[in-house]
Protein backbone atom coordinates (compact mmCIF):
# COMPACT_ATOMS: atom_id res chain seq x y z
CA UNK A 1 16.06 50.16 -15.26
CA UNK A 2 15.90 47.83 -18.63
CA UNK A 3 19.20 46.24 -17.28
CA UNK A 4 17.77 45.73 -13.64
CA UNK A 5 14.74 43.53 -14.78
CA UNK A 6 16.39 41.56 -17.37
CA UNK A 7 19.14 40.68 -14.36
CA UNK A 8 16.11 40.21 -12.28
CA UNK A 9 14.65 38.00 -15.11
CA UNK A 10 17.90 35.91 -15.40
CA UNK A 11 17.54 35.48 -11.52
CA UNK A 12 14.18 34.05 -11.54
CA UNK A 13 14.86 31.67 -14.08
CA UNK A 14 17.60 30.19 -12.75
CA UNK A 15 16.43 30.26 -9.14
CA UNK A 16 12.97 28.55 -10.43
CA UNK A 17 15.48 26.24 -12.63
CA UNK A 18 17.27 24.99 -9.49
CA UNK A 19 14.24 24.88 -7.44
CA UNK A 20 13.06 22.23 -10.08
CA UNK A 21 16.04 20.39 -10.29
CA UNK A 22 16.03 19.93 -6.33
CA UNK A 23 12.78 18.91 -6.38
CA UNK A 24 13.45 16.21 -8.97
CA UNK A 25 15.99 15.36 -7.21
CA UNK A 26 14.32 14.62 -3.56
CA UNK A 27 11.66 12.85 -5.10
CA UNK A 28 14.12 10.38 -7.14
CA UNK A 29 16.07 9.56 -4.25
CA UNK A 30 12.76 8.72 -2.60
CA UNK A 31 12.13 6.36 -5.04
CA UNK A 32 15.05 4.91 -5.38
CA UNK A 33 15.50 4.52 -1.71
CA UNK A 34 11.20 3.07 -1.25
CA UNK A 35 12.89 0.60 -4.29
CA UNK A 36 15.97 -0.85 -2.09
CA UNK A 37 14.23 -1.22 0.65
CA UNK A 38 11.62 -3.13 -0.72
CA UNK A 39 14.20 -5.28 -2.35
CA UNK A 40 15.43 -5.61 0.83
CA UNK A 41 12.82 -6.83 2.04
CA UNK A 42 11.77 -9.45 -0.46
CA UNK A 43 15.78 -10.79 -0.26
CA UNK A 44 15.55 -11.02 3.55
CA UNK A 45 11.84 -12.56 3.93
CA UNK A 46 10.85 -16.06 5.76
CA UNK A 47 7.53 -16.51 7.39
CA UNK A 48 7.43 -17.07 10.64
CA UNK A 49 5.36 -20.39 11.58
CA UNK A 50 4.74 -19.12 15.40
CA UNK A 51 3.27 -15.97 17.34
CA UNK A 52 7.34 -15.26 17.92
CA UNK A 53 7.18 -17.24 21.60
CA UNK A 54 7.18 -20.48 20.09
CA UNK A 55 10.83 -20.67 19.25
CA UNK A 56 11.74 -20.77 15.96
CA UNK A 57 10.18 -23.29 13.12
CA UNK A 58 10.29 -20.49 10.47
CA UNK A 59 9.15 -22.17 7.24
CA UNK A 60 10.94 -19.74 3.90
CA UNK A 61 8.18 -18.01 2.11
CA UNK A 62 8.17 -16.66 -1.27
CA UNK A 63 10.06 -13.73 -1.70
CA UNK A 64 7.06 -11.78 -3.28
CA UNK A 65 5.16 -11.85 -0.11
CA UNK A 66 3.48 -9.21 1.44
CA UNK A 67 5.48 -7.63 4.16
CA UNK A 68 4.39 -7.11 7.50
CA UNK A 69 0.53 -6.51 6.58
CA UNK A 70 -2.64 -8.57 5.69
CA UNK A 71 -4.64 -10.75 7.56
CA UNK A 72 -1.67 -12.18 9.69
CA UNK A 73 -0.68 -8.73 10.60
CA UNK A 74 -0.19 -9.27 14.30
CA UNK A 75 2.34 -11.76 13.13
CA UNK A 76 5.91 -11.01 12.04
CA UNK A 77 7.22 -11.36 9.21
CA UNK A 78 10.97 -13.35 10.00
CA UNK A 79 13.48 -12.14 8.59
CA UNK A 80 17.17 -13.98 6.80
CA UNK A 81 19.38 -12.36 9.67
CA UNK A 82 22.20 -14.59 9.17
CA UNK A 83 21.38 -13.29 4.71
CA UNK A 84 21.81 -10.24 5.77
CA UNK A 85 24.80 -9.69 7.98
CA UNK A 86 26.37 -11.49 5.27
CA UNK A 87 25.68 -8.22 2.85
CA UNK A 88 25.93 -6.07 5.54
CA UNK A 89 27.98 -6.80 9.24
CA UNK A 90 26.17 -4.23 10.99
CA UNK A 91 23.09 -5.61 10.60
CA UNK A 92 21.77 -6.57 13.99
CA UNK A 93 18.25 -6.80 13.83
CA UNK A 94 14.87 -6.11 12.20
CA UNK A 95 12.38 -3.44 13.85
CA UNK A 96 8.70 -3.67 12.20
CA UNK A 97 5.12 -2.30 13.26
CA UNK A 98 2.23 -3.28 11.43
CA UNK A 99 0.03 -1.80 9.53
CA UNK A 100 2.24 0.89 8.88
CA UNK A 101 5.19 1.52 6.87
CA UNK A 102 7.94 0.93 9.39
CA UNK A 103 9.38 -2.37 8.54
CA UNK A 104 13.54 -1.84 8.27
CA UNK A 105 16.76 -3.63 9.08
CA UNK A 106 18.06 -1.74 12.25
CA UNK A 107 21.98 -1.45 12.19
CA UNK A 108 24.67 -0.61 14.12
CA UNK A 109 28.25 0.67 13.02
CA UNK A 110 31.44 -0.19 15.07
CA UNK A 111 33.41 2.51 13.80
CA UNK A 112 31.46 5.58 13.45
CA UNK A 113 28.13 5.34 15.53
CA UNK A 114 25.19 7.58 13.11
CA UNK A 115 27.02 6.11 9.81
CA UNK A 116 23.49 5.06 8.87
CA UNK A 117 22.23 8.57 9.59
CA UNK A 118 23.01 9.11 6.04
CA UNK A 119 23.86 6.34 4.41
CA UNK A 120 21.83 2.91 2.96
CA UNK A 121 22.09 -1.00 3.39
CA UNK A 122 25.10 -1.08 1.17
CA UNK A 123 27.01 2.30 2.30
CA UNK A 124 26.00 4.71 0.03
CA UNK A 125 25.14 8.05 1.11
CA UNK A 126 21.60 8.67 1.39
CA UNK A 127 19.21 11.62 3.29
CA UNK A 128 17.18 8.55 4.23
CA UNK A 129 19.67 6.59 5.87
CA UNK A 130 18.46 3.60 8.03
CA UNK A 131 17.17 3.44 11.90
CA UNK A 132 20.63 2.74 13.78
CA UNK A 133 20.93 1.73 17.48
CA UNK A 134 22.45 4.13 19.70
CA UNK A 135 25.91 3.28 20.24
CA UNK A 136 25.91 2.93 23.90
CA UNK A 137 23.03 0.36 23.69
CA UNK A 138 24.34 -3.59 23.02
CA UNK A 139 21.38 -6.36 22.17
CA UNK A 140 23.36 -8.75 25.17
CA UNK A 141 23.63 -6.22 28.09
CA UNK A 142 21.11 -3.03 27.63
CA UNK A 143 17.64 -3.01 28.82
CA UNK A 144 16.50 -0.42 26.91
CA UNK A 145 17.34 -0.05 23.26
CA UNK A 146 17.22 3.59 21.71
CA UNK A 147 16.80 3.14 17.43
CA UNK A 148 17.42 6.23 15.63
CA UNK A 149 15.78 6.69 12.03
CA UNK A 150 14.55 9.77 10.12
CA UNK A 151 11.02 10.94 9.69
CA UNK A 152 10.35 12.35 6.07
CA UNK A 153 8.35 15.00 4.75
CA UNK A 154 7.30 12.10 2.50
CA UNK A 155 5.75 9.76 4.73
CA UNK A 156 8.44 7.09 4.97
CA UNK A 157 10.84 5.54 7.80
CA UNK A 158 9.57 6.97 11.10
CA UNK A 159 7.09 9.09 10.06
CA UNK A 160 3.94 6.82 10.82
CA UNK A 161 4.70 7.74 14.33
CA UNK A 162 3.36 11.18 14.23
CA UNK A 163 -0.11 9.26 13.88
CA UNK A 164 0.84 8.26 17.29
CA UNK A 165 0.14 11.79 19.12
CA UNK A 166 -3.66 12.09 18.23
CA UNK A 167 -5.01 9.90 21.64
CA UNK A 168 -7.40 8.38 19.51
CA UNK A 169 -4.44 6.40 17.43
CA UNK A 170 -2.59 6.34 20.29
CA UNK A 171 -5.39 4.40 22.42
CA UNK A 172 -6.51 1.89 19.21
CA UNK A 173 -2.87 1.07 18.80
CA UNK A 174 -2.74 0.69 22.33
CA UNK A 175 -5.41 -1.60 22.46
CA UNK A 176 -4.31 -3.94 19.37
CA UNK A 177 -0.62 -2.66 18.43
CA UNK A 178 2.76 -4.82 18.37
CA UNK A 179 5.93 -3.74 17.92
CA UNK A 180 8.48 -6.61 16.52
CA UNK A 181 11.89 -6.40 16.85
CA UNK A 182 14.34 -8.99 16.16
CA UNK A 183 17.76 -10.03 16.35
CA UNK A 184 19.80 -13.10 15.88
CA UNK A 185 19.98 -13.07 20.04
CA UNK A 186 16.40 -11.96 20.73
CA UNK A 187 12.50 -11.63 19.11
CA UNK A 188 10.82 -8.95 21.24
CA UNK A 189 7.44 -8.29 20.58
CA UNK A 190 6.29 -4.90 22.49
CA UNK A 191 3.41 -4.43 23.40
């Protein structure tokens, strides 16, 4: 019986052990990953000097700007495109709604369509990934562009979108919500 609780003792303490070490883990790769894409961000950031129908006349803003919020929040922030499919080729666009957290490059890979299911701006494997567009959409031909992108039990990428299903949200950003997205052949703003 002695031998049966002191295995059972082991067991706890290296099941609570591991637990630990996961959790350390999840929320370090959250921060590192709420870090690069940040950085991103700031690398990547012009301001745009219309409503996004004026044709272009961005004017470079300091890369410590805010992103995507403040009092010009129904504008977009513009983004380097040609900066950053020179890091990255399968960067196609930018996909941004204020006055929430969902402001990422969107990306599409050639070879293997959800690469960026689980992996980052520079390839590295990540649970975070990046949104992607669906392979069988194209920026030129499709009307209708599916973007894939994780939401996380930590509130980032996609997960400002659950506010979306009280009708409440839903009818307020109705009323005053835009949707940017942008591309070196297009700036959509949905509304």
């Amino acid at each position: 019986m002695k031998k049966l609780a002191a295995v059972l003792a082991v067991l706890l303490v290296l099941g609570s052990t591991t637990a630990a070490c996961w959790l350390v883990n999840v929320w370090h790769e959250s921060d590192v990953q709420e870090t690069k894409i940040v950085e991103l961000r700031k690398m990547a950031a012009k301001s745009s000097g219309t409503d996004m129908k004026g044709g272009p006349g961005s004017v470079e803003e300091s890369r410590t700007a805010p992103i995507s919020e403040g009092e010009n929040s129904d504008k977009a922030v513009r983004h380097d495109l040609a900066l950053l499919k020179e890091k990255n080729p399968d960067c196609i666009g930018w996909v941004s709604i204020p006055d929430t957290g969902i402001d990422f490059p969107v990306m599409q890979s050639t070879d293997v369509p959800d690469f960026y299911l689980k992996h980052d701006f520079e390839g590295n494997y990540t649970d975070y990934g990046l949104p992607f567009l669906d392979e069988r959409c194209s920026l030129e031909t499709s009307d209708n562009l599916i973007i894939y992108g994780h939401h996380m039990n930590d509130g980032s990428m996609f997960s400002a979108l659950l506010n979306y299903t009280d009708k409440s949200v839903l009818d307020v950003a109705l009323a005053s919500g835009i949707i940017f997205v942008i591309s070196a052949t297009m700036d959509g703003v949905i509304q």
